[in-house]
N, C-alpha and C. Protein backbone atom coordinates (compact mmCIF):
# COMPACT_ATOMS: atom_id res chain seq x y z
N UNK A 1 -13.87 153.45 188.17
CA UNK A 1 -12.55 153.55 187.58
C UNK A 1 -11.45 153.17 188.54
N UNK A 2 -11.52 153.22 189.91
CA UNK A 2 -10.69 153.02 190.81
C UNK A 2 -10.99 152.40 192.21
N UNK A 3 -9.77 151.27 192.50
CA UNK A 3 -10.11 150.39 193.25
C UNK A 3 -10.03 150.88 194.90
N UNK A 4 -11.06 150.87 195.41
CA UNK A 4 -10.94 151.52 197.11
C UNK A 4 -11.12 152.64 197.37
N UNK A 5 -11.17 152.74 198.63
CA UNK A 5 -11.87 154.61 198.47
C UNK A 5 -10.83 155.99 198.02
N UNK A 6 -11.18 156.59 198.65
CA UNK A 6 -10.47 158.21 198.28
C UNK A 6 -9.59 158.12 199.16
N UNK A 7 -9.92 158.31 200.00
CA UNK A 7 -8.89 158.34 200.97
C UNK A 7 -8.29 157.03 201.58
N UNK A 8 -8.35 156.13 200.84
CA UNK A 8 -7.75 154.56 201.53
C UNK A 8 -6.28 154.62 200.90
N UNK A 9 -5.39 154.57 201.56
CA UNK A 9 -4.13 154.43 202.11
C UNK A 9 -3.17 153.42 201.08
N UNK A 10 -4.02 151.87 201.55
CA UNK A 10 -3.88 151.45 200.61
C UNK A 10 -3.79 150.91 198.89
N UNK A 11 -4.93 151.34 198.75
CA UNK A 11 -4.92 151.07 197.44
C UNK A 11 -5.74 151.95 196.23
N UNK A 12 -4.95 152.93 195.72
CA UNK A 12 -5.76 154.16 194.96
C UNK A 12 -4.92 153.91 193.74
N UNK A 13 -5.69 152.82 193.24
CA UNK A 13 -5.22 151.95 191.75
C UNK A 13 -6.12 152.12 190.57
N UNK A 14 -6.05 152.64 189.80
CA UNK A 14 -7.06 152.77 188.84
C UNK A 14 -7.24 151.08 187.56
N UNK A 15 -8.02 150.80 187.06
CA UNK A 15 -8.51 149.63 186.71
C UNK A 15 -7.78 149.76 185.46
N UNK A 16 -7.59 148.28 185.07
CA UNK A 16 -6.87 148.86 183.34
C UNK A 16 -8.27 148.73 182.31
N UNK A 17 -9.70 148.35 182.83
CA UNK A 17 -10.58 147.89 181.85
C UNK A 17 -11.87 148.39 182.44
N UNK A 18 -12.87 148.92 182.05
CA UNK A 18 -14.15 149.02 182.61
C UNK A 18 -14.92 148.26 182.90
N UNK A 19 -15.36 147.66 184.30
CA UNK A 19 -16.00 146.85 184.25
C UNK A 19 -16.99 146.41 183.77
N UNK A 20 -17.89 147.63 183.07
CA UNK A 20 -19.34 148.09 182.57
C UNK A 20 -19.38 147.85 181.01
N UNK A 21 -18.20 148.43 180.85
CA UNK A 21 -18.61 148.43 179.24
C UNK A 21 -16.58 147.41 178.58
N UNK A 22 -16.31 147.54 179.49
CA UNK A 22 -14.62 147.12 179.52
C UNK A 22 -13.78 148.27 177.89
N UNK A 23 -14.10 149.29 178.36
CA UNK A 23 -13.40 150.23 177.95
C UNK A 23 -11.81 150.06 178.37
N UNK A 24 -10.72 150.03 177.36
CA UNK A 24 -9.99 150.44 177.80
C UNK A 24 -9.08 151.45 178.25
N UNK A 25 -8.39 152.18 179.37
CA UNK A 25 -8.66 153.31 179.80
C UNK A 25 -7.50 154.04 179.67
N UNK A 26 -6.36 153.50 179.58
CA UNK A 26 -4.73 153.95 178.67
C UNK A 26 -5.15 153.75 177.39
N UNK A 27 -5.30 155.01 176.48
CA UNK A 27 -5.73 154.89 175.28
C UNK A 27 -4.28 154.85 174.69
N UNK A 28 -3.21 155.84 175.35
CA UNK A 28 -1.93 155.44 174.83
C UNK A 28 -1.15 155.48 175.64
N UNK A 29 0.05 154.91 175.48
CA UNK A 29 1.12 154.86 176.70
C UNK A 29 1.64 156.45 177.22
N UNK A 30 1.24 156.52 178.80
CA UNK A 30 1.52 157.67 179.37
C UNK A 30 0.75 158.58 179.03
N UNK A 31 -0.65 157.96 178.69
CA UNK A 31 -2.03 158.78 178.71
C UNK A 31 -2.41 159.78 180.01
N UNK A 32 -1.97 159.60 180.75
CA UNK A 32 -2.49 159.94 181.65
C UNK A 32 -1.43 160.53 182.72
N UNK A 33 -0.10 160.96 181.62
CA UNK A 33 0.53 162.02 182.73
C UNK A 33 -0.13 163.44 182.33
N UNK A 34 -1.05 163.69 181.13
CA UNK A 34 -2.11 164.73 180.83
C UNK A 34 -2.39 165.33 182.15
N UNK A 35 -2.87 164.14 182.89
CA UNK A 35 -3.68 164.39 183.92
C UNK A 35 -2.96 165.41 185.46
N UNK A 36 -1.83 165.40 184.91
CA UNK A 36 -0.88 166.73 185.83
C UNK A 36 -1.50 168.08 185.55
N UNK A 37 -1.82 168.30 184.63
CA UNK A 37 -2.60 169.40 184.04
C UNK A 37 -3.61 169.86 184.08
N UNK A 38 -4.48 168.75 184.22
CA UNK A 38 -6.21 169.06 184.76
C UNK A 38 -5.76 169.43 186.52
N UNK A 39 -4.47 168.35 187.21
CA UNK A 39 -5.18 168.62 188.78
C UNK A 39 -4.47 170.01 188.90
N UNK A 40 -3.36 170.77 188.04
CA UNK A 40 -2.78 171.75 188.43
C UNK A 40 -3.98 172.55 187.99
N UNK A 41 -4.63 172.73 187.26
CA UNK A 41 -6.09 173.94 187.40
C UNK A 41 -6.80 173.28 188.30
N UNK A 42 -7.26 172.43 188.58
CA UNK A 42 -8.08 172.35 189.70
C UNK A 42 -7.39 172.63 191.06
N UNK A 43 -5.89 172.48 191.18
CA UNK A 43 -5.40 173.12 192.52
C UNK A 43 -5.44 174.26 192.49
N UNK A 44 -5.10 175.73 191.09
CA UNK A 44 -5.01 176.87 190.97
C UNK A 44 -6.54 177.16 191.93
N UNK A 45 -7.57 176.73 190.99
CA UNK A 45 -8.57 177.06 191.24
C UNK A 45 -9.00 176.89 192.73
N UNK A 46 -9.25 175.81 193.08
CA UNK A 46 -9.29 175.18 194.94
C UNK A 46 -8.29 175.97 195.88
N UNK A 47 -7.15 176.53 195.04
CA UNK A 47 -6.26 177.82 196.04
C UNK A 47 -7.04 178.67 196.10
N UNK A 48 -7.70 179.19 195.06
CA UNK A 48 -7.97 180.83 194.72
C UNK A 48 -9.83 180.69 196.09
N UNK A 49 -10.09 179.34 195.63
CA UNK A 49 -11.34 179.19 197.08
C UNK A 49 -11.62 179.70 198.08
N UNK A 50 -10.21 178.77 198.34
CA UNK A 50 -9.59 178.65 200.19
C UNK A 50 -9.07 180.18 200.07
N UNK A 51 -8.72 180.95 199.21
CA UNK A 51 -8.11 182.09 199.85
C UNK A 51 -9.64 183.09 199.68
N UNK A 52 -10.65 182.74 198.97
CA UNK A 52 -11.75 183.72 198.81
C UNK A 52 -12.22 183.53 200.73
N UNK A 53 -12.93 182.11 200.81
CA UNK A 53 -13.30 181.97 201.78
C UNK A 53 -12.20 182.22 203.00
N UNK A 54 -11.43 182.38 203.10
CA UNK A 54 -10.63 182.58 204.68
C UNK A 54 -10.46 183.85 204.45
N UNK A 55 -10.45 184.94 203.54
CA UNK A 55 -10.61 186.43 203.76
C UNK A 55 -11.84 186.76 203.85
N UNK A 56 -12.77 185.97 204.08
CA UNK A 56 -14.60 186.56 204.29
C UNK A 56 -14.65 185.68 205.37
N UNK A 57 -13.72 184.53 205.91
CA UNK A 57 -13.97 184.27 207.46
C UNK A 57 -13.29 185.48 208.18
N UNK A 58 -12.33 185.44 207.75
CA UNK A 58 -11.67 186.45 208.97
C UNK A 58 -11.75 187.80 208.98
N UNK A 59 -12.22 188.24 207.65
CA UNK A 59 -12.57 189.72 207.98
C UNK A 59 -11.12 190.56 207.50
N UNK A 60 -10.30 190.18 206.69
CA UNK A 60 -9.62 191.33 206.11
C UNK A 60 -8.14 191.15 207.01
N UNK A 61 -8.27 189.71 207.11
CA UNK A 61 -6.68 189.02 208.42
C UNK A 61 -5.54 189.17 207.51
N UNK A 62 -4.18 190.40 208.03
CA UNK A 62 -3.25 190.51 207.24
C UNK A 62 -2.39 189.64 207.07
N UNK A 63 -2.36 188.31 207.97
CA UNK A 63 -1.10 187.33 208.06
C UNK A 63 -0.77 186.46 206.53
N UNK A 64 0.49 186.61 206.26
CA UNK A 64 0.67 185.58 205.19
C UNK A 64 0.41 184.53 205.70
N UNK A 65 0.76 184.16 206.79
CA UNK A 65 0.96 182.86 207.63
C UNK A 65 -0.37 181.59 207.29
N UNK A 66 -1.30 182.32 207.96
CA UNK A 66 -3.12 181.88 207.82
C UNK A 66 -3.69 181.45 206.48
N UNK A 67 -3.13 182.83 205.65
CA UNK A 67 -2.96 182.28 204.03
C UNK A 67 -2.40 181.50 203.64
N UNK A 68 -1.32 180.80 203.91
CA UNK A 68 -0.42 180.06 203.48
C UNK A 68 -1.02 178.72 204.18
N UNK A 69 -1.05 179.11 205.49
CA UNK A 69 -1.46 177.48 206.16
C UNK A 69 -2.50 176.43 206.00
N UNK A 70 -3.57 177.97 205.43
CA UNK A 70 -4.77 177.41 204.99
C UNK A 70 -5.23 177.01 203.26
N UNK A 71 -4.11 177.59 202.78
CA UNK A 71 -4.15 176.74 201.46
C UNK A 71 -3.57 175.63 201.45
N UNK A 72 -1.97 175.59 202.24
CA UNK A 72 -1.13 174.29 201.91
C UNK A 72 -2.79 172.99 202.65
N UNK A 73 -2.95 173.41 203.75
CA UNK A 73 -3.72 172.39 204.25
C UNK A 73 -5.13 171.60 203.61
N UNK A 74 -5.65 172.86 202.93
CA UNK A 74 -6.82 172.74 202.30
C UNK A 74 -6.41 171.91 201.21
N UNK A 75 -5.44 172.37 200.20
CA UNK A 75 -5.04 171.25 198.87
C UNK A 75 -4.40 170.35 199.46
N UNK A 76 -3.59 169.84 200.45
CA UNK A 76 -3.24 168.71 201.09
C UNK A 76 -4.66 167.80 201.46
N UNK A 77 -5.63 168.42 201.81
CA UNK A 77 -6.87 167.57 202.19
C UNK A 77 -7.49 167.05 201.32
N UNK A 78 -7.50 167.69 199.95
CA UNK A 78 -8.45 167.54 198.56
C UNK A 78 -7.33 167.13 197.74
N UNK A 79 -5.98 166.70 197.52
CA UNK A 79 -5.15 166.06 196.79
C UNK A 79 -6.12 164.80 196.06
N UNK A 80 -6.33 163.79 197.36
CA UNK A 80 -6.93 162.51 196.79
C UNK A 80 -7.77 162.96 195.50
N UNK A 81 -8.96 163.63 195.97
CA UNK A 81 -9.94 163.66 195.33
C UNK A 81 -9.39 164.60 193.87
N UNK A 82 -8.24 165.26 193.80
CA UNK A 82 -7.78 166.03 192.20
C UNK A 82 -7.45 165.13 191.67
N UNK A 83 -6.79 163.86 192.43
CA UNK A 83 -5.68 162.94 191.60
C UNK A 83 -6.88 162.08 190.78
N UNK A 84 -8.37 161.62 191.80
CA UNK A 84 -9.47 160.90 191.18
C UNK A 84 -9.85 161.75 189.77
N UNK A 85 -10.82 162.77 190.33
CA UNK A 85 -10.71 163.58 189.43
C UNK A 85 -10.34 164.24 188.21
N UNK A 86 -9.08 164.61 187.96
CA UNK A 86 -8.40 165.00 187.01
C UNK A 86 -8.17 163.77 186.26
N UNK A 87 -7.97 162.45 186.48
CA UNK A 87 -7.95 161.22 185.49
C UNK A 87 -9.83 161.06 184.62
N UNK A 88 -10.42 161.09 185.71
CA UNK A 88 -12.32 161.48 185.51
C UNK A 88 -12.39 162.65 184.01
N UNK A 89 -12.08 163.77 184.48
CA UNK A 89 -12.25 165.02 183.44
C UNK A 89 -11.59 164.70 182.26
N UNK A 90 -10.11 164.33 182.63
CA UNK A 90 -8.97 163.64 181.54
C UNK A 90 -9.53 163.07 180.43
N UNK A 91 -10.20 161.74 180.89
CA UNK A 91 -10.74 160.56 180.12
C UNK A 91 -12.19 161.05 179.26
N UNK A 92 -12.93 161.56 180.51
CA UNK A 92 -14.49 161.88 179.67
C UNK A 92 -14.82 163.15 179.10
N UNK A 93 -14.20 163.95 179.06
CA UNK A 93 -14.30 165.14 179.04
C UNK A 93 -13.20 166.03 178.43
N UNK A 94 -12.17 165.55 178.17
CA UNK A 94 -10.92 166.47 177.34
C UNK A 94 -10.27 165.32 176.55
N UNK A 95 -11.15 164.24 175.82
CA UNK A 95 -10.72 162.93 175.15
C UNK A 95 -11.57 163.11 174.13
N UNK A 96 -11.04 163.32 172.79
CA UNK A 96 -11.74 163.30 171.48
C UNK A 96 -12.28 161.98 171.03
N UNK A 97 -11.37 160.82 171.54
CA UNK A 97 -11.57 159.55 171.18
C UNK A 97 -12.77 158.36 172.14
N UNK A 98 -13.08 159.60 173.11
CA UNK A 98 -14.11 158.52 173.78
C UNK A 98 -15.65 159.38 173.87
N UNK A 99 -16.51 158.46 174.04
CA UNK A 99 -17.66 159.29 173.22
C UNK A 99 -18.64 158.23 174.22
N UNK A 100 -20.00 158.77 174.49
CA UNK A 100 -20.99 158.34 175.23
C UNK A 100 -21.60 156.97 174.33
N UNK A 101 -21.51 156.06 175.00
CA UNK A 101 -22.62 155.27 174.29
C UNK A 101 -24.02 154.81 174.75
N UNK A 102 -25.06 155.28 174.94
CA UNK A 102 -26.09 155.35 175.89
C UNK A 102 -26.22 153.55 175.71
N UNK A 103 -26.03 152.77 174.67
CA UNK A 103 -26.42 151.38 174.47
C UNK A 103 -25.88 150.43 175.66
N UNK A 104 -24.40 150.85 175.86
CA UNK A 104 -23.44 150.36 177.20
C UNK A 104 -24.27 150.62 178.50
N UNK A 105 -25.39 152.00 178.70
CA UNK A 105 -25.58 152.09 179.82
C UNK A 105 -26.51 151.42 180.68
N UNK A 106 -27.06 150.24 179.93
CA UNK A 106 -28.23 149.46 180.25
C UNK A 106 -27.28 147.97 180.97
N UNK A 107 -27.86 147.53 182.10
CA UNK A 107 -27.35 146.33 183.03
C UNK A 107 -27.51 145.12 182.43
N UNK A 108 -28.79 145.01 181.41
CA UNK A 108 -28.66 143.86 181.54
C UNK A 108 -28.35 143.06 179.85
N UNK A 109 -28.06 141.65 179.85
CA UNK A 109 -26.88 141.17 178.87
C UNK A 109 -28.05 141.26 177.71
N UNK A 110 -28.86 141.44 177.23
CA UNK A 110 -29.61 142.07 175.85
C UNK A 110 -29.08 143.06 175.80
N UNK A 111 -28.64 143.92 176.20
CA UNK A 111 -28.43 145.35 175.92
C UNK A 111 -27.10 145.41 174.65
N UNK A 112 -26.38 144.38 175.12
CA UNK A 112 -25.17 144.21 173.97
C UNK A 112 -25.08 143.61 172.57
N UNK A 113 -24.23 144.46 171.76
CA UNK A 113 -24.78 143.61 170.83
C UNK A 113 -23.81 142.36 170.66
């Protein structure tokens, strides 16, 4: 769905067509400001993580500070991968209008009709 890696700098462009099956992937205009919504639960959630795990590293550490530093940092590190993501869940998974076609999932050009 997207051109270059996760973390490449330059270019975190999503495709307008599938290469596989050439789905198109804006089903409607501004399809995909939805997708603010999937990464804000997946940040809720990826907070609530980072704060499980850094109170069972540290053992019961009272600082807001540690809490704070270690969430802003942790969702600063995993941004890329919500922004991939949440367009991923968006499209296949909370889209009434797109649906599996096992026929698309075969490589080679018989497979089409």
């Amino acid at each position: 769905m997207f051109s270059g890696g996760i973390y490449n700098f330059g270019s975190n462009k999503i495709f307008d067509r599938c290469p596989h099956c050439n789905l198109y992937y804006e089903i409607e205009p501004g399809y995909f400001y939805a997708a603010m919504y999937v990464s804000y639960a997946l940040n809720v959630m990826e907070g609530l993580l980072i704060v499980g795990l850094t109170y069972g590293i540290t053992q019961n550490s009272t600082s807001p500070w540690l809490y704070i530093g270690t969430i802003l940092t942790g969702l600063l590190v995993l941004s890329p991968i919500n922004f991939r993501y949440s367009r991923v869940l968006l499209l296949y998974w909370l889209s009434p209008k797109i649906n599996y076609q096992p026929h698309l999932d075969k490589d080679d050009s018989t497979a089409h009709p």
